[in-house]
N, C-alpha and C. Protein backbone atom coordinates (compact mmCIF):
# COMPACT_ATOMS: atom_id res chain seq x y z
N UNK A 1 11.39 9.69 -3.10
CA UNK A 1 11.25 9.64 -1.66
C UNK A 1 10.24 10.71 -1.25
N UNK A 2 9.37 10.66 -0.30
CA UNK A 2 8.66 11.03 0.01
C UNK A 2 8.58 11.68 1.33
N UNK A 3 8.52 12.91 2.05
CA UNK A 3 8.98 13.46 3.70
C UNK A 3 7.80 14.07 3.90
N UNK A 4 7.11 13.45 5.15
CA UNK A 4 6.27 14.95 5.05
C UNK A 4 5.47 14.26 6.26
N UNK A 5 4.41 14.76 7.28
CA UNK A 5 3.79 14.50 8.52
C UNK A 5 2.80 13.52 8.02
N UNK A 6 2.80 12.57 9.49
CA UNK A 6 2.20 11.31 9.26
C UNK A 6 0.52 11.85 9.19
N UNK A 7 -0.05 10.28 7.91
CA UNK A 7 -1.46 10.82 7.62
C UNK A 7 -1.79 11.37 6.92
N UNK A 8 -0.62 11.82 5.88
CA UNK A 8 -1.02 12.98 4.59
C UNK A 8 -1.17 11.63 3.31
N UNK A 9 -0.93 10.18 3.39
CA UNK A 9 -0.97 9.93 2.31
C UNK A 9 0.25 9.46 0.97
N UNK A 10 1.14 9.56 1.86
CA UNK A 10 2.39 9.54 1.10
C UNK A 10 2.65 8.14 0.35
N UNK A 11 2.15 6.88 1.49
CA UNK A 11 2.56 5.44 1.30
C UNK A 11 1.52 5.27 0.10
N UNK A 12 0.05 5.75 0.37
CA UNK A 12 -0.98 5.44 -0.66
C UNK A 12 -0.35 5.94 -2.03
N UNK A 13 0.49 7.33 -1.82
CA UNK A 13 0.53 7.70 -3.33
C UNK A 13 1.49 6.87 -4.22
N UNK A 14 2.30 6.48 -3.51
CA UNK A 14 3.70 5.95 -3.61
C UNK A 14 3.20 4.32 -4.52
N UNK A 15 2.48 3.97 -3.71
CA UNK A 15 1.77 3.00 -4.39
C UNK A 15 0.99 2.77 -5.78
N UNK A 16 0.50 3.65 -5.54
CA UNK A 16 -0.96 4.16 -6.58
C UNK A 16 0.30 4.59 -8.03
N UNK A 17 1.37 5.59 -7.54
CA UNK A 17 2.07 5.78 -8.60
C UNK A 17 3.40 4.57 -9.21
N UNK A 18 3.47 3.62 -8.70
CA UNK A 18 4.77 2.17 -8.56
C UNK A 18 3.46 1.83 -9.76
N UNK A 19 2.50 1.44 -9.27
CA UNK A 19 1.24 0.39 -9.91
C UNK A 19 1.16 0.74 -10.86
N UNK A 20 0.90 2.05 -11.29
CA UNK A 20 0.46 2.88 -12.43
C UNK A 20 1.54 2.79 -12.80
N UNK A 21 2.54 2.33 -13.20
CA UNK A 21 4.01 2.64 -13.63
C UNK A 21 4.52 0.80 -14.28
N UNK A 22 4.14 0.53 -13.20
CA UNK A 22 4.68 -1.10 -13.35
C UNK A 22 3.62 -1.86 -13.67
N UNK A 23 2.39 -1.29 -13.82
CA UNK A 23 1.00 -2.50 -14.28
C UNK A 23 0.12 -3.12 -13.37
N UNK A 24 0.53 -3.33 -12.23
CA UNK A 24 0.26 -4.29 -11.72
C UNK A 24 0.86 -4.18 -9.85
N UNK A 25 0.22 -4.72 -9.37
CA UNK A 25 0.42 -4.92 -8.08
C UNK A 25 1.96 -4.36 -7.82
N UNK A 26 2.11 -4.01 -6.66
CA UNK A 26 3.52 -3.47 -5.97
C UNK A 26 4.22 -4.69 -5.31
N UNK A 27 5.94 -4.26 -5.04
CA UNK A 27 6.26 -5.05 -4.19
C UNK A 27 6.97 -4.40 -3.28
N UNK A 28 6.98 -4.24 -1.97
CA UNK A 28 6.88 -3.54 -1.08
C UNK A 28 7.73 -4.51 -0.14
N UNK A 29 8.86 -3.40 0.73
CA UNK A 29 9.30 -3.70 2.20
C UNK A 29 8.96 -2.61 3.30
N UNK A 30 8.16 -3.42 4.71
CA UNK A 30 7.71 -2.64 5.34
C UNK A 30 8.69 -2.45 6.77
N UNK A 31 9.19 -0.98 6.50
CA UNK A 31 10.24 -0.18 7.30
C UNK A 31 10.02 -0.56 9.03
N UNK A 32 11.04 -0.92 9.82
CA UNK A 32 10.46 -1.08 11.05
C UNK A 32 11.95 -0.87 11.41
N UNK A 33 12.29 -0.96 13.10
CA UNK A 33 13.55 -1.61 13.88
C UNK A 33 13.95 -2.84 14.07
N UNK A 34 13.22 -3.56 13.64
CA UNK A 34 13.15 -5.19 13.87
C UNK A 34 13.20 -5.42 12.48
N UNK A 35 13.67 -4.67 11.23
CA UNK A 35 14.01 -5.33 10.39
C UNK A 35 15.92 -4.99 9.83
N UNK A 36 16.27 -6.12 9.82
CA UNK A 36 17.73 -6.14 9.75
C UNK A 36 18.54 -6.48 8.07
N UNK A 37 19.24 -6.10 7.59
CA UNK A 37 19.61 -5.95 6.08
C UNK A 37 19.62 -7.48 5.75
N UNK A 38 19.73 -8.38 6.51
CA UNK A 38 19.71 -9.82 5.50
C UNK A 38 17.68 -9.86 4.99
N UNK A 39 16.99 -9.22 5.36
CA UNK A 39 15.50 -8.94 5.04
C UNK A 39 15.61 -8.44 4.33
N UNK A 40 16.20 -7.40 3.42
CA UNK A 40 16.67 -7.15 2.28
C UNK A 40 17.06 -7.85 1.08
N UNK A 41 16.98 -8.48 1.32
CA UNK A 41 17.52 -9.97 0.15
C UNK A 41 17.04 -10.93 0.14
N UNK A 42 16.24 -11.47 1.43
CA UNK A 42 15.94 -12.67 1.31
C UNK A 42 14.80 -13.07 3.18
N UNK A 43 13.94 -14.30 2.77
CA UNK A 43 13.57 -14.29 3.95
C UNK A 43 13.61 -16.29 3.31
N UNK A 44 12.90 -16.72 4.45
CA UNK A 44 12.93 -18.20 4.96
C UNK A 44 11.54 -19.05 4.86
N UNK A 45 11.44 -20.17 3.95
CA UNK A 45 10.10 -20.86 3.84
C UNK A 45 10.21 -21.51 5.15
N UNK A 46 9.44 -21.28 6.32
CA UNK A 46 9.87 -21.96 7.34
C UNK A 46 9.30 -23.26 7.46
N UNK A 47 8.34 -23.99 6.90
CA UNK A 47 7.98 -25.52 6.59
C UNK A 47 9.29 -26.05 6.20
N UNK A 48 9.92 -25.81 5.03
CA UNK A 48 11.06 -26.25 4.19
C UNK A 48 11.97 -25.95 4.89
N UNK A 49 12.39 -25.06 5.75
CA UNK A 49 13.77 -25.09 6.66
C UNK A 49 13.55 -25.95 7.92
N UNK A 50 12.05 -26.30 8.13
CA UNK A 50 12.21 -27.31 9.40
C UNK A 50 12.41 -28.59 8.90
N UNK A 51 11.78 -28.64 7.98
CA UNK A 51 11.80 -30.38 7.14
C UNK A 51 13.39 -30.46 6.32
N UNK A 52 14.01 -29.53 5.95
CA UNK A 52 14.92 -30.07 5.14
C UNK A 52 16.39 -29.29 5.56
N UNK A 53 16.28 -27.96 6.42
CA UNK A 53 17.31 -27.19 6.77
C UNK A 53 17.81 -26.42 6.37
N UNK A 54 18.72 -25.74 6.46
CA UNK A 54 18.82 -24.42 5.33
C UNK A 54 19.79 -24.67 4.18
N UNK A 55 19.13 -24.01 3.22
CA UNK A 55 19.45 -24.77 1.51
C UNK A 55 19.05 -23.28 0.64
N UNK A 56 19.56 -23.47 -0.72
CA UNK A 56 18.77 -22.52 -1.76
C UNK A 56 17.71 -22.94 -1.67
N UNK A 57 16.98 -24.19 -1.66
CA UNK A 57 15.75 -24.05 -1.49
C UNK A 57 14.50 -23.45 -0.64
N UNK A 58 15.11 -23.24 0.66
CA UNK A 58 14.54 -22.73 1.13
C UNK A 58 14.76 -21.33 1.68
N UNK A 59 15.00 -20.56 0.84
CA UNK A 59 15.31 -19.64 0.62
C UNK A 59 14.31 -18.56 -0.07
N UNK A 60 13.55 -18.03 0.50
CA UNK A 60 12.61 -17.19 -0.30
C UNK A 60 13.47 -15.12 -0.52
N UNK A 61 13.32 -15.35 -1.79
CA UNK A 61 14.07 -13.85 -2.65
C UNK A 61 12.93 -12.38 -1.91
N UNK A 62 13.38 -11.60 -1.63
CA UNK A 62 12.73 -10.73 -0.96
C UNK A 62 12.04 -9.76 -2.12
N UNK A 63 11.23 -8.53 -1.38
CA UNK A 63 10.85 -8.23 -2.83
C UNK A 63 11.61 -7.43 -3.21
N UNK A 64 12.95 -7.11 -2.87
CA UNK A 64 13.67 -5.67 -3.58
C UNK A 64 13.97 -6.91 -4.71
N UNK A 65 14.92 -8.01 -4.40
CA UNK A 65 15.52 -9.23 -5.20
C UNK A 65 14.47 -9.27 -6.20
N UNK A 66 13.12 -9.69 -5.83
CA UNK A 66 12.23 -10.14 -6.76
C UNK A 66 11.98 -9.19 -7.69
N UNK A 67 12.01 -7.45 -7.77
CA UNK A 67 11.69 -6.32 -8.21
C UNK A 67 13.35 -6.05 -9.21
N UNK A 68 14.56 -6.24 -8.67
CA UNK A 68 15.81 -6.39 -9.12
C UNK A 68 15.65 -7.66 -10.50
N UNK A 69 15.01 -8.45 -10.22
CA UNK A 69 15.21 -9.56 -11.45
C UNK A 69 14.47 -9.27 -12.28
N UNK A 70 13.68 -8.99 -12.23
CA UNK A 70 12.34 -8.56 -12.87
C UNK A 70 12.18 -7.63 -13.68
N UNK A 71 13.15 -6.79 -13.12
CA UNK A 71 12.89 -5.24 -13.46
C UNK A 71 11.86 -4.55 -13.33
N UNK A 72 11.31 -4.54 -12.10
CA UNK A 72 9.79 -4.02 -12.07
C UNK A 72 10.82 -3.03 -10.51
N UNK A 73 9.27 -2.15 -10.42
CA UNK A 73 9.63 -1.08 -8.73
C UNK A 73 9.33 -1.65 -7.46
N UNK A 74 10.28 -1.20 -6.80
CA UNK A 74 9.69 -1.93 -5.59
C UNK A 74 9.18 -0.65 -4.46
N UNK A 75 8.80 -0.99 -3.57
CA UNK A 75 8.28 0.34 -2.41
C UNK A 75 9.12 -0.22 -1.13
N UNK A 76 9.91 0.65 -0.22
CA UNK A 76 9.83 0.51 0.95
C UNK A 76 9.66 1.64 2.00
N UNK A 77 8.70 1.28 2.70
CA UNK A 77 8.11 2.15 3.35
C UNK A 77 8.35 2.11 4.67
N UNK A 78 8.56 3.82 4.98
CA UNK A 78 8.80 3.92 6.55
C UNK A 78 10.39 3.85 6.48
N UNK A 79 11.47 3.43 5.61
CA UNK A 79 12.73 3.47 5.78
C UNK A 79 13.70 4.11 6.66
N UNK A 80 13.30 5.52 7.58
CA UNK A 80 13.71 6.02 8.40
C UNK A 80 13.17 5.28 9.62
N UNK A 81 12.64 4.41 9.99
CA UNK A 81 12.30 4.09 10.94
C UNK A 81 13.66 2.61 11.01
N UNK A 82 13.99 2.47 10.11
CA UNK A 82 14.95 1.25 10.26
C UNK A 82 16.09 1.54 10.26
N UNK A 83 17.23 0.97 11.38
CA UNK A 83 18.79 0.83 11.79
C UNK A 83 19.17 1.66 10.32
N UNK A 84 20.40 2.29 11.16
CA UNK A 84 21.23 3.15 9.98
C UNK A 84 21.87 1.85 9.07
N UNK A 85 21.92 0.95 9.35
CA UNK A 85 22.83 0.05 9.16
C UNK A 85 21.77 -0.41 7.61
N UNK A 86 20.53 -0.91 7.59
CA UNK A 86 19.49 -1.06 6.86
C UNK A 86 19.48 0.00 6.02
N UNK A 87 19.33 1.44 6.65
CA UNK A 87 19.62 2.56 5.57
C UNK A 87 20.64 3.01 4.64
N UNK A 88 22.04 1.58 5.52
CA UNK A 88 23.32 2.08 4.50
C UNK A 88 23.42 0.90 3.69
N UNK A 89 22.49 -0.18 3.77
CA UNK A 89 22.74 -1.15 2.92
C UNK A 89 21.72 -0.64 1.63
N UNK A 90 20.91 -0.22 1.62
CA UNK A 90 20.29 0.40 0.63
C UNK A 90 20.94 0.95 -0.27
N UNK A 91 21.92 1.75 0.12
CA UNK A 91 22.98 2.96 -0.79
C UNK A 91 23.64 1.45 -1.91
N UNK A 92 23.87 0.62 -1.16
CA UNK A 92 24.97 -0.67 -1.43
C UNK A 92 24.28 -1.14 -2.39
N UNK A 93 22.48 -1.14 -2.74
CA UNK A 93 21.92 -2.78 -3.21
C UNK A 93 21.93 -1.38 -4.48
């Protein structure tokens, strides 16, 4: 985890060091108030939920899920900016 005043660079390093670690591209959740813990797990092909409704199929794995199966790192950034509730499901995943 990373603390420190905005603009120093933290998200770039965070990155630069996931990549260098895991090979290859990052997978990243980006911290906000408008993001709520079922975004944590999972988001929605929305073509496939209008045409067919909600199913495993249309079901897209988020990237902590996708980074969890995988075994690769994931990044989420800005995490203090999101509901305590988002910050206590973290402790959970």
């Amino acid at each position: 985890m990373s603390v420190g005043e905005p603009g120093t660079a933290k998200s770039m390093l965070s990155e630069l060091f996931a990549a260098a670690i895991d090979g290859g591209p990052t997978l990243a959740v980006q911290g906000s108030s408008g993001v709520v813990e079922d975004h944590l797990r999972y988001g929605w092909n929305c073509a496939l939920l209008v045409a067919e409704g909600p199913s495993a199929r249309t079901m897209v794995p988020s990237p902590l899920v996708t980074a969890m199966r995988e075994g690769r790192f994931a990044r989420i950034d800005e995490l203090t900016h999101c509901a305590p509730e988002v910050q206590d499901a973290m402790i959970l995943l």
